[in-house]
Protein backbone atom coordinates (compact mmCIF):
# COMPACT_ATOMS: atom_id res chain seq x y z
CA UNK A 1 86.06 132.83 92.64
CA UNK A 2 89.46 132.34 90.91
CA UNK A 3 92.50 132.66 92.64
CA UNK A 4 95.67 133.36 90.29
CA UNK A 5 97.69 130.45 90.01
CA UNK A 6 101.12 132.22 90.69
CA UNK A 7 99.71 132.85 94.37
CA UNK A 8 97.79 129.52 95.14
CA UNK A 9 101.49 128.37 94.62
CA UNK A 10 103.15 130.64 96.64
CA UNK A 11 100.67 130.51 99.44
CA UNK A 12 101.02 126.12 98.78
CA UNK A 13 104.71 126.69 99.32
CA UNK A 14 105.13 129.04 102.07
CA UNK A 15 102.41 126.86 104.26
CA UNK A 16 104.80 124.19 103.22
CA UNK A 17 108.04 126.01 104.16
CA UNK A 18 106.35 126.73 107.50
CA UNK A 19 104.93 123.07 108.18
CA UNK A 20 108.36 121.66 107.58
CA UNK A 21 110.33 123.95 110.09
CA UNK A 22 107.92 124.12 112.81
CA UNK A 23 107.30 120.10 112.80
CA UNK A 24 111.21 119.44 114.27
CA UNK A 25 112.11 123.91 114.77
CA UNK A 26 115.14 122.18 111.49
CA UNK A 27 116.16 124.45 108.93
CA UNK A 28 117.68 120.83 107.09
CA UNK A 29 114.34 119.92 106.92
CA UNK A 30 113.07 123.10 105.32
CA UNK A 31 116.29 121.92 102.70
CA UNK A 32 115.39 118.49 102.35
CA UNK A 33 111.67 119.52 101.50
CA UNK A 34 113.29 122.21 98.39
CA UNK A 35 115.41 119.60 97.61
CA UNK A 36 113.11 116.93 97.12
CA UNK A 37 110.69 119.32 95.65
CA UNK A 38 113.20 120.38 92.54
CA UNK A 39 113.46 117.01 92.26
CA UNK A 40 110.46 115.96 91.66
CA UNK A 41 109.39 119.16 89.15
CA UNK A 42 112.43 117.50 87.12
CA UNK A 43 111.02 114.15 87.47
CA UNK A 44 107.71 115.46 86.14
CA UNK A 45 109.66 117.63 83.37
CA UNK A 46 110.94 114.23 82.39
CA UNK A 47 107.66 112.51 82.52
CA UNK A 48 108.74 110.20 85.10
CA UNK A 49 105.27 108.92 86.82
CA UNK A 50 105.57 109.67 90.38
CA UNK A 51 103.25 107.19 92.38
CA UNK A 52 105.94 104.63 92.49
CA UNK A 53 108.36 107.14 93.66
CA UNK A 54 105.91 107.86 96.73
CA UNK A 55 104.74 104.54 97.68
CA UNK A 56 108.80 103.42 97.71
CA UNK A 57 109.40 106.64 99.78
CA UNK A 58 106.17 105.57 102.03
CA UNK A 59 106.89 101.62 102.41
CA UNK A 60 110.35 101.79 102.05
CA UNK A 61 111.01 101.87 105.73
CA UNK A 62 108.64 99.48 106.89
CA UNK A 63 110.19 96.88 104.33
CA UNK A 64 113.47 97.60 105.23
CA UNK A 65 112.88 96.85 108.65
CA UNK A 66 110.53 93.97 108.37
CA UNK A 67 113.66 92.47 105.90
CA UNK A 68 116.50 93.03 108.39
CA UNK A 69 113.95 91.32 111.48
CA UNK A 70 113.76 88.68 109.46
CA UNK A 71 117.63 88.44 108.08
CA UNK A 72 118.15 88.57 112.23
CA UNK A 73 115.69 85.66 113.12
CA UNK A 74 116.37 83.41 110.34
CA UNK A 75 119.72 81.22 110.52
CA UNK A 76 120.19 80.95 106.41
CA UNK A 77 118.00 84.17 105.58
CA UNK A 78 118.20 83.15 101.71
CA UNK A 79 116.95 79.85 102.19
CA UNK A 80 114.29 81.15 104.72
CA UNK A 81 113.18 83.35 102.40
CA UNK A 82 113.32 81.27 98.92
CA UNK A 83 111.72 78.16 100.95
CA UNK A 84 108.51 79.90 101.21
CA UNK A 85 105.78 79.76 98.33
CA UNK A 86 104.66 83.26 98.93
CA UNK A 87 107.85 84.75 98.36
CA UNK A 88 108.66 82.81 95.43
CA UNK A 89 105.01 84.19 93.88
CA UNK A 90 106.12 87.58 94.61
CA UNK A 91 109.28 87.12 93.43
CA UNK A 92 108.43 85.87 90.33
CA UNK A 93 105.53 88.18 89.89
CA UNK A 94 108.01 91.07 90.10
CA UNK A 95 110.89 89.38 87.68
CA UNK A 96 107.67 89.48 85.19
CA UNK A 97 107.02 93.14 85.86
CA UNK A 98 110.87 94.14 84.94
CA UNK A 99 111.26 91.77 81.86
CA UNK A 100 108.29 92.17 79.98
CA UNK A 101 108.38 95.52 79.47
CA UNK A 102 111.57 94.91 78.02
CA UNK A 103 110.38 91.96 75.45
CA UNK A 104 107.55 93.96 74.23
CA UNK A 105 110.23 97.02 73.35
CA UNK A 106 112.36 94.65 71.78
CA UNK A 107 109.23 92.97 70.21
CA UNK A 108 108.56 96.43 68.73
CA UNK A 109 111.76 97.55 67.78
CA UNK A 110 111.89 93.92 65.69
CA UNK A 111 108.35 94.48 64.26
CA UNK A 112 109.49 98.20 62.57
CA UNK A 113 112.52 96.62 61.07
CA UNK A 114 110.52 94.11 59.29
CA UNK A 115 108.17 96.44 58.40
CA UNK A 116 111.05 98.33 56.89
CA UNK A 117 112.66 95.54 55.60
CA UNK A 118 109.37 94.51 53.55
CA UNK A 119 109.09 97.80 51.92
């Protein structure tokens, strides 16, 4: 059996459409879900990769809350957080994540001028 793509889509989107409204009876919601879905067809039309997108739209509640509990219970919340050798790993491990990338494009970037250079 093959279905035509143009109404596996349709059908994917009305069931969606439907889902959204009858979860809260919220025509916003039936908004937010277009909204959020032209969104991500331009994210995808940009070659954005969207897993971190949904895993910070998934935890980014829970962290949020967990963060402000713990700005509440702790009397310096900086120092509470920067005393603890965990959160200094993490911390570090995710300063590594953002500047590497951006030595090895730099790296690059130097490595074609010299080539260019040489010749």
């Amino acid at each position: 059996l093959k279905v035509p793509y143009r109404a596996l889509y349709a059908a994917l989107i009305l069931f969606m459409i439907i889902g959204a409204y009858s979860l809260n009876n919220n025509p916003v919601e039936v908004l937010l879900l277009l909204l959020f879905g032209v969104l991500g067809y331009g994210l995808r039309k940009l070659r954005f990769d969207t897993a971190p997108l949904i895993l910070a739209f998934v935890l980014g509640g829970p962290i949020e809350f967990n963060l402000r509990q713990t700005m509440m219970l702790a009397r310096d919340p900086l120092d509470y957080l920067m005393g603890r050798p965990i959160a200094l790993t993490i911390l570090a491990f995710g300063l590594l994540l953002i500047v590497l990338p951006m030595f090895s494009k730099v790296r690059q970037k130097l490595m074609v001028a010299r080539a260019v250079n040489e010749l």
